[in-house]
C-alpha atoms as a PDB file:
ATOM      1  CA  UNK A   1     -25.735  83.265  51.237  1.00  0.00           C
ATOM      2  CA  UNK A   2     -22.952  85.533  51.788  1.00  0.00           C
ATOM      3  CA  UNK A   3     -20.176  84.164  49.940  1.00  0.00           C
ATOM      4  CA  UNK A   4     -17.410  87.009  51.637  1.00  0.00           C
ATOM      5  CA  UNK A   5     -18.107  84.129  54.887  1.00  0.00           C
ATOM      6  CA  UNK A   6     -16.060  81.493  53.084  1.00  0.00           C
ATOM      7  CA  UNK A   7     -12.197  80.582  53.296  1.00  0.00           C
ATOM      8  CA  UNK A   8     -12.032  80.899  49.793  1.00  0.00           C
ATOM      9  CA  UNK A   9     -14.728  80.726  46.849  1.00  0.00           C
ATOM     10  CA  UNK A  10     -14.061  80.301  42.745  1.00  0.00           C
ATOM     11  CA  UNK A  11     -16.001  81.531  39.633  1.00  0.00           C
ATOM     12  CA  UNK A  12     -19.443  79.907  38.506  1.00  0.00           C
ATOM     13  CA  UNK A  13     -20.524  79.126  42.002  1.00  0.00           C
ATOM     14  CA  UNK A  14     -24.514  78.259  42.668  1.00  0.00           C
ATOM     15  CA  UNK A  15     -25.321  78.031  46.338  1.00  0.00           C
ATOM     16  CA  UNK A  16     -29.042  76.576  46.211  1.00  0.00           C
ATOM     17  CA  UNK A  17     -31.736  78.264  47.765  1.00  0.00           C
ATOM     18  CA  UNK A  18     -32.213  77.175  51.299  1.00  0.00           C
ATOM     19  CA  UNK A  19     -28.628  75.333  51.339  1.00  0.00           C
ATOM     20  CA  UNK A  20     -27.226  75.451  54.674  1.00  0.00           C
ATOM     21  CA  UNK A  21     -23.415  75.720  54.814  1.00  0.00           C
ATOM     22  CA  UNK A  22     -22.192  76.436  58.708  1.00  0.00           C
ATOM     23  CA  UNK A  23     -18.856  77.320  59.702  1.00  0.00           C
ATOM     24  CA  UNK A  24     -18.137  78.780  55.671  1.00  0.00           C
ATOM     25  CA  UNK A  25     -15.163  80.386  57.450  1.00  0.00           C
ATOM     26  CA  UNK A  26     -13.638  76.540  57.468  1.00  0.00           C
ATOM     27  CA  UNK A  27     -14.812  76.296  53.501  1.00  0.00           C
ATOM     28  CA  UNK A  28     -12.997  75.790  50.277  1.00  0.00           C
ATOM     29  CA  UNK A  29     -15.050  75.401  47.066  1.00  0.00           C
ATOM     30  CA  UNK A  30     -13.581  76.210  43.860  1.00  0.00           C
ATOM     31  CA  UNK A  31     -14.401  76.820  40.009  1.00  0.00           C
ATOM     32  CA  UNK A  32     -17.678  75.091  38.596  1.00  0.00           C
ATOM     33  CA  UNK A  33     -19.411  74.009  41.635  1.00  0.00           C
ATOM     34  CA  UNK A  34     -23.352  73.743  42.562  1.00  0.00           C
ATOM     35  CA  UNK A  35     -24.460  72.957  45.863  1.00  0.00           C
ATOM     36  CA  UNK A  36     -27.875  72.163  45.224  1.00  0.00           C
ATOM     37  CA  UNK A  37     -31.114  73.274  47.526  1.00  0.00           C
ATOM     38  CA  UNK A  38     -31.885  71.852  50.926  1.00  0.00           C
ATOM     39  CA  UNK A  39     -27.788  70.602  51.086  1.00  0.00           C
ATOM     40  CA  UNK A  40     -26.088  70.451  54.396  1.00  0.00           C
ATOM     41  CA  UNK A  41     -23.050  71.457  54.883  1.00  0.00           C
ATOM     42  CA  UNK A  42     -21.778  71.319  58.682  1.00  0.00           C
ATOM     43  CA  UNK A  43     -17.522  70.529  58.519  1.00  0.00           C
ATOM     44  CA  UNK A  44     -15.533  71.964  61.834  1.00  0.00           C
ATOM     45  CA  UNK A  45     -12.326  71.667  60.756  1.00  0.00           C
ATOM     46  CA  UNK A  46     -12.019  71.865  57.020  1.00  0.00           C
ATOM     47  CA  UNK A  47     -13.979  71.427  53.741  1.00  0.00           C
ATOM     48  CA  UNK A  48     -12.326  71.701  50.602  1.00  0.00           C
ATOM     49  CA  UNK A  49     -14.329  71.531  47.408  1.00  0.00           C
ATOM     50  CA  UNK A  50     -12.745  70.717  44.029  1.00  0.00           C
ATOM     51  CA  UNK A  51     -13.602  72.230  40.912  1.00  0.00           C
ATOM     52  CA  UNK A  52     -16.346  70.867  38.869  1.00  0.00           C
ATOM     53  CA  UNK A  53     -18.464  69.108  41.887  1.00  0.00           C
ATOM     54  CA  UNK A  54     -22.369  68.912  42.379  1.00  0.00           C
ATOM     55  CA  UNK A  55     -23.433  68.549  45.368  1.00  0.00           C
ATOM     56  CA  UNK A  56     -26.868  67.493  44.884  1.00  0.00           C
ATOM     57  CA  UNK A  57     -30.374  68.395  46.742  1.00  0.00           C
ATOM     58  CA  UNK A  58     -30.921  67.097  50.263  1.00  0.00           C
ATOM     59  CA  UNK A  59     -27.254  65.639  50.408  1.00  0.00           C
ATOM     60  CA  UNK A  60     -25.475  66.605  54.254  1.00  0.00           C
ATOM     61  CA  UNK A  61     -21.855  66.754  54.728  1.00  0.00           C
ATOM     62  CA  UNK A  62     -21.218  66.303  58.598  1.00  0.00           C
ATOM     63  CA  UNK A  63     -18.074  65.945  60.638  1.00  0.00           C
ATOM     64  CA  UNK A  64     -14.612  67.276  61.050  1.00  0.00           C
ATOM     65  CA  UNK A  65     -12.922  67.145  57.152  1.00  0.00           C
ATOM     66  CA  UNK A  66     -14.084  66.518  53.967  1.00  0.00           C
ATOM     67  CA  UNK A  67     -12.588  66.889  50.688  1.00  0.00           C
ATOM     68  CA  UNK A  68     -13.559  66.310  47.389  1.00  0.00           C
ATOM     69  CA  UNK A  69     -11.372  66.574  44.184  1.00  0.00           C
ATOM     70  CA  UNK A  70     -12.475  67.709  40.955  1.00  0.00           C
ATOM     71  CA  UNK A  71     -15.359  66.141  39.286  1.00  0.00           C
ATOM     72  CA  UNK A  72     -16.881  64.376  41.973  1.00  0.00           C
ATOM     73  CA  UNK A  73     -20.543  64.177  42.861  1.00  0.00           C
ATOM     74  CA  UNK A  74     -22.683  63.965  45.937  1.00  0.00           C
ATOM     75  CA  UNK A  75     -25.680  62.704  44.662  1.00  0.00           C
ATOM     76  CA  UNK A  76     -29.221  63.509  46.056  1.00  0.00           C
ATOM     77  CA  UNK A  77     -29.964  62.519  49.248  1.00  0.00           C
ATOM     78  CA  UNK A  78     -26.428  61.109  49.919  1.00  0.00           C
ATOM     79  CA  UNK A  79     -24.958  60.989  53.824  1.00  0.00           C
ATOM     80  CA  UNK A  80     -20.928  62.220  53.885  1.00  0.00           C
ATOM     81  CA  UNK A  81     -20.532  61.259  57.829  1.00  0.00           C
ATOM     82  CA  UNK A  82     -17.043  62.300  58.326  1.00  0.00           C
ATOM     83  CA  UNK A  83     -17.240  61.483  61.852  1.00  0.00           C
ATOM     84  CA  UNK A  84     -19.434  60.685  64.430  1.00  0.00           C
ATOM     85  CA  UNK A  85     -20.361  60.396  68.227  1.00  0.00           C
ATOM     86  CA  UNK A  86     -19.139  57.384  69.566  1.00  0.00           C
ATOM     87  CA  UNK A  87     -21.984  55.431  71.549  1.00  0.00           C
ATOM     88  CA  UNK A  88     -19.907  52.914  73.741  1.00  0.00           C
ATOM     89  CA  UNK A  89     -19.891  55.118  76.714  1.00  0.00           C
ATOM     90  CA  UNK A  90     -16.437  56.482  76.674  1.00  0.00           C
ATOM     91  CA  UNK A  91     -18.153  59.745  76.395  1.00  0.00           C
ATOM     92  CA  UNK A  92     -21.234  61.685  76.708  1.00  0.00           C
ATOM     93  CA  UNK A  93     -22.941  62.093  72.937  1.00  0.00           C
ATOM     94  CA  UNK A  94     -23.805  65.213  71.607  1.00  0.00           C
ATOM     95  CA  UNK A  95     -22.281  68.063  70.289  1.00  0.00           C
ATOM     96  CA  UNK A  96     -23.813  70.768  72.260  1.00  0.00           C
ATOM     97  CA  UNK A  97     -21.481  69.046  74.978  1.00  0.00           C
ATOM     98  CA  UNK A  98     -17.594  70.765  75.341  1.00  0.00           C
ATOM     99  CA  UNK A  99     -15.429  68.382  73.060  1.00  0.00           C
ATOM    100  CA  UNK A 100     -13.398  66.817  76.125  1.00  0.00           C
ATOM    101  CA  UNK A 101     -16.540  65.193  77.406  1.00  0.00           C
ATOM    102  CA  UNK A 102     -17.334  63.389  74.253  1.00  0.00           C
ATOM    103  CA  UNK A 103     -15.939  60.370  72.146  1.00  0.00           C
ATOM    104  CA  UNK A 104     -15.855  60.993  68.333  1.00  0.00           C
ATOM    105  CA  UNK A 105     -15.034  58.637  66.336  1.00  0.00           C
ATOM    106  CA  UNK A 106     -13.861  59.430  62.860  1.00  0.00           C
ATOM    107  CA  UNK A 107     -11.893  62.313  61.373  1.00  0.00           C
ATOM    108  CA  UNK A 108     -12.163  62.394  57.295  1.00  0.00           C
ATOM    109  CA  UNK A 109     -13.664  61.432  53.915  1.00  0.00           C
ATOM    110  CA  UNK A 110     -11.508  62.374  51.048  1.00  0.00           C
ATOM    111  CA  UNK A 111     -13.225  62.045  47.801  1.00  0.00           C
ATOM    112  CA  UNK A 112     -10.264  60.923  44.397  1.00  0.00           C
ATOM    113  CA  UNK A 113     -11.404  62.783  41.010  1.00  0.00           C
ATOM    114  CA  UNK A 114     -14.060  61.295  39.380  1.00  0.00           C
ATOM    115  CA  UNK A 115     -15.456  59.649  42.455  1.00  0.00           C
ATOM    116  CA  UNK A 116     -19.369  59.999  43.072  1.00  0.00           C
ATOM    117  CA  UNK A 117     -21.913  58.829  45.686  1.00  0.00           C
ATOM    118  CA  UNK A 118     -25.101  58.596  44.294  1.00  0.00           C
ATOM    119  CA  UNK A 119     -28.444  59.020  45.887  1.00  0.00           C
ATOM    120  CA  UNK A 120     -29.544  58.222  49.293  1.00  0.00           C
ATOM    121  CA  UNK A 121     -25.860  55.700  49.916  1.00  0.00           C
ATOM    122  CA  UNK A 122     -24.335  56.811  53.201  1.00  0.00           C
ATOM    123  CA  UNK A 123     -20.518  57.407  53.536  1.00  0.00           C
ATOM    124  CA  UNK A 124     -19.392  56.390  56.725  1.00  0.00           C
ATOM    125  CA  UNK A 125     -15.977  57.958  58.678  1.00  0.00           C
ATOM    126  CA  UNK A 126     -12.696  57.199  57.575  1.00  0.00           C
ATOM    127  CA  UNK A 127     -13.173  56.653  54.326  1.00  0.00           C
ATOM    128  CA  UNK A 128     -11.169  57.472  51.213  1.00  0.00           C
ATOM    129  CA  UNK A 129     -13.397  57.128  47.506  1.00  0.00           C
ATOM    130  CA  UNK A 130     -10.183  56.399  45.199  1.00  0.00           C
ATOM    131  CA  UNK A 131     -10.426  57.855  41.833  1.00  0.00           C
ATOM    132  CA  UNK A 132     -13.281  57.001  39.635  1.00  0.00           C
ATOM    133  CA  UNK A 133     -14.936  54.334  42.042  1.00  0.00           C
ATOM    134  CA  UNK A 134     -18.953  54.979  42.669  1.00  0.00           C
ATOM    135  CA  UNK A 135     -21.104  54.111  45.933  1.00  0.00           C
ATOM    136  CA  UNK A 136     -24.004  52.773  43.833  1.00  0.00           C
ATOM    137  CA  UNK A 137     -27.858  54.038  45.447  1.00  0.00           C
ATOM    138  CA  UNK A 138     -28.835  52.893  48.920  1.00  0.00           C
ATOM    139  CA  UNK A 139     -25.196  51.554  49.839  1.00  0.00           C
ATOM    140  CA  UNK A 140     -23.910  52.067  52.691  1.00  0.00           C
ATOM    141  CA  UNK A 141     -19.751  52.377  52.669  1.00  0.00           C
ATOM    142  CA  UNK A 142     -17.684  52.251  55.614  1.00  0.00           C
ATOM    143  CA  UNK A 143     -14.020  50.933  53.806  1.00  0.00           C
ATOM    144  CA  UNK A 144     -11.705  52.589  51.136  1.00  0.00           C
ATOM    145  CA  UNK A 145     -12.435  51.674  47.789  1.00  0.00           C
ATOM    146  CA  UNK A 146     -10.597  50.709  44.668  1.00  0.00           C
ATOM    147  CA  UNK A 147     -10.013  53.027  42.073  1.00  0.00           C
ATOM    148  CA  UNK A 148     -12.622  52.971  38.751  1.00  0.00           C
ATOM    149  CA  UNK A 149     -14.374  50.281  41.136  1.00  0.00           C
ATOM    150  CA  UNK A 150     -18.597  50.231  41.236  1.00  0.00           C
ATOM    151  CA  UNK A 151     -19.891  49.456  44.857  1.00  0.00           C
ATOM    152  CA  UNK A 152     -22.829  48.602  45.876  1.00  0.00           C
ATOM    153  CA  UNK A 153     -24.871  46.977  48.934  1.00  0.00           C
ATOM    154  CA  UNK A 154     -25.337  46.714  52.485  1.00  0.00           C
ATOM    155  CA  UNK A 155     -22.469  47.280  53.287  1.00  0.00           C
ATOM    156  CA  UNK A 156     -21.288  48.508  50.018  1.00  0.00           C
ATOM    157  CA  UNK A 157     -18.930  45.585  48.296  1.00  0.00           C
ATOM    158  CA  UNK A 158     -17.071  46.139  44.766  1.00  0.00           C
ATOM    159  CA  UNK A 159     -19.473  44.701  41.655  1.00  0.00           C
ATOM    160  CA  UNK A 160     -17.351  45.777  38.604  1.00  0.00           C
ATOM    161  CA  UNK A 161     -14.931  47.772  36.936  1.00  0.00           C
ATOM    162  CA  UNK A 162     -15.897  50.985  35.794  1.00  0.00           C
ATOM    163  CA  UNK A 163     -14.646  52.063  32.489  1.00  0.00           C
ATOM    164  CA  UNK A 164     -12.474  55.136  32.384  1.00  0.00           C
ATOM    165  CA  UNK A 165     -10.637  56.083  29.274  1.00  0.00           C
ATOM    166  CA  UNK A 166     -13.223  58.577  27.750  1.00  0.00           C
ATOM    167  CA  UNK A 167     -13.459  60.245  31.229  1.00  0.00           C
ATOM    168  CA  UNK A 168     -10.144  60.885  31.470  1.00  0.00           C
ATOM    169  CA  UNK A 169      -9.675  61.746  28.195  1.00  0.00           C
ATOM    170  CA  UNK A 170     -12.382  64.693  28.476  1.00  0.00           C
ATOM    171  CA  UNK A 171     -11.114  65.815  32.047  1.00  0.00           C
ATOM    172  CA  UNK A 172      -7.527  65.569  30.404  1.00  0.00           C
ATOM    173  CA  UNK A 173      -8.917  68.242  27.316  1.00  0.00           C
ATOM    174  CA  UNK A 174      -9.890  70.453  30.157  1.00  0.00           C
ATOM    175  CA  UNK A 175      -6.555  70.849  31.750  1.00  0.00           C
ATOM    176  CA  UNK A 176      -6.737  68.573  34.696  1.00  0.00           C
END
């Protein structure tokens, strides 16, 4: 991939083979990053990726913002829907259609530090992933969560604390 496309790119960078990042002139990633093969990246407005993020294989990124802050992960197969046709009929769906014909719902996801959706959840629009809480595998989240909180389910509900201490000790010792 050219990398001269993108807003802005850091050091250490790994674009996976067959990735597919569209619009990179609306894309942010910084120091430390990987975005794995076969990832998805289609944002229309902005992207901004943190330092110290994986962005693991088959994982998609669709909508009009994301951002993620340092050390967050998108796990493998994980669905960042940032926002979405609306299907009520105030609109036409589809977004080969001219923007003023169609209802999207949905603007953001904003991923905290230390934040991670593992594989296969889904991320619905909206949604902010305070720091340190995890979308547990298979979830499906569509509300803000609370921070160093594990979620989990259909839809995703909190099921414990995480612990946090050593993590923020080690991100602490490497200036963040």
């Amino acid at each position: 991939m050219d990398t001269s496309l993108f807003k802005s790119i850091g050091k250490d960078v790994v674009i996976g083979r067959n990735a597919v990042i569209r619009k990179p002139e609306n894309v942010e990633i910084g120091n430390h990053v990987i975005i794995d093969v076969l990832s998805y990246i289609n944002v229309t407005v902005k992207c901004k990726i943190g330092d110290h993020i994986h962005i693991g294989p088959y994982a998609s990124i669709i909508g009009r913002e994301f951002e993620a802050e340092p050390f967050t992960v998108v796990s493998t197969g994980a669905r960042m829907m940032c926002s979405s046709d609306e299907f009520h009929g105030n609109g036409i769906p589809g977004s080969t259609l001219p923007l003023e014909l169609r209802a999207v719902y949905g603007n953001k996801i904003m991923m905290k530090r230390c934040s991670c959706v593992c594989t296969n959840a889904v991320v619905l629009p909206d949604v902010t992933l305070a720091e340190g809480s995890v979308v547990s595998a298979g979830s499906i989240l569509a509300e803000d969560t609370e921070p160093w909180t594990i979620y989990g389910g259909i839809p995703a509900l909190p099921l414990k604390k995480r612990k946090k201490d050593f993590i923020l000790e080690k991100i602490k010792e490497l200036g963040y």
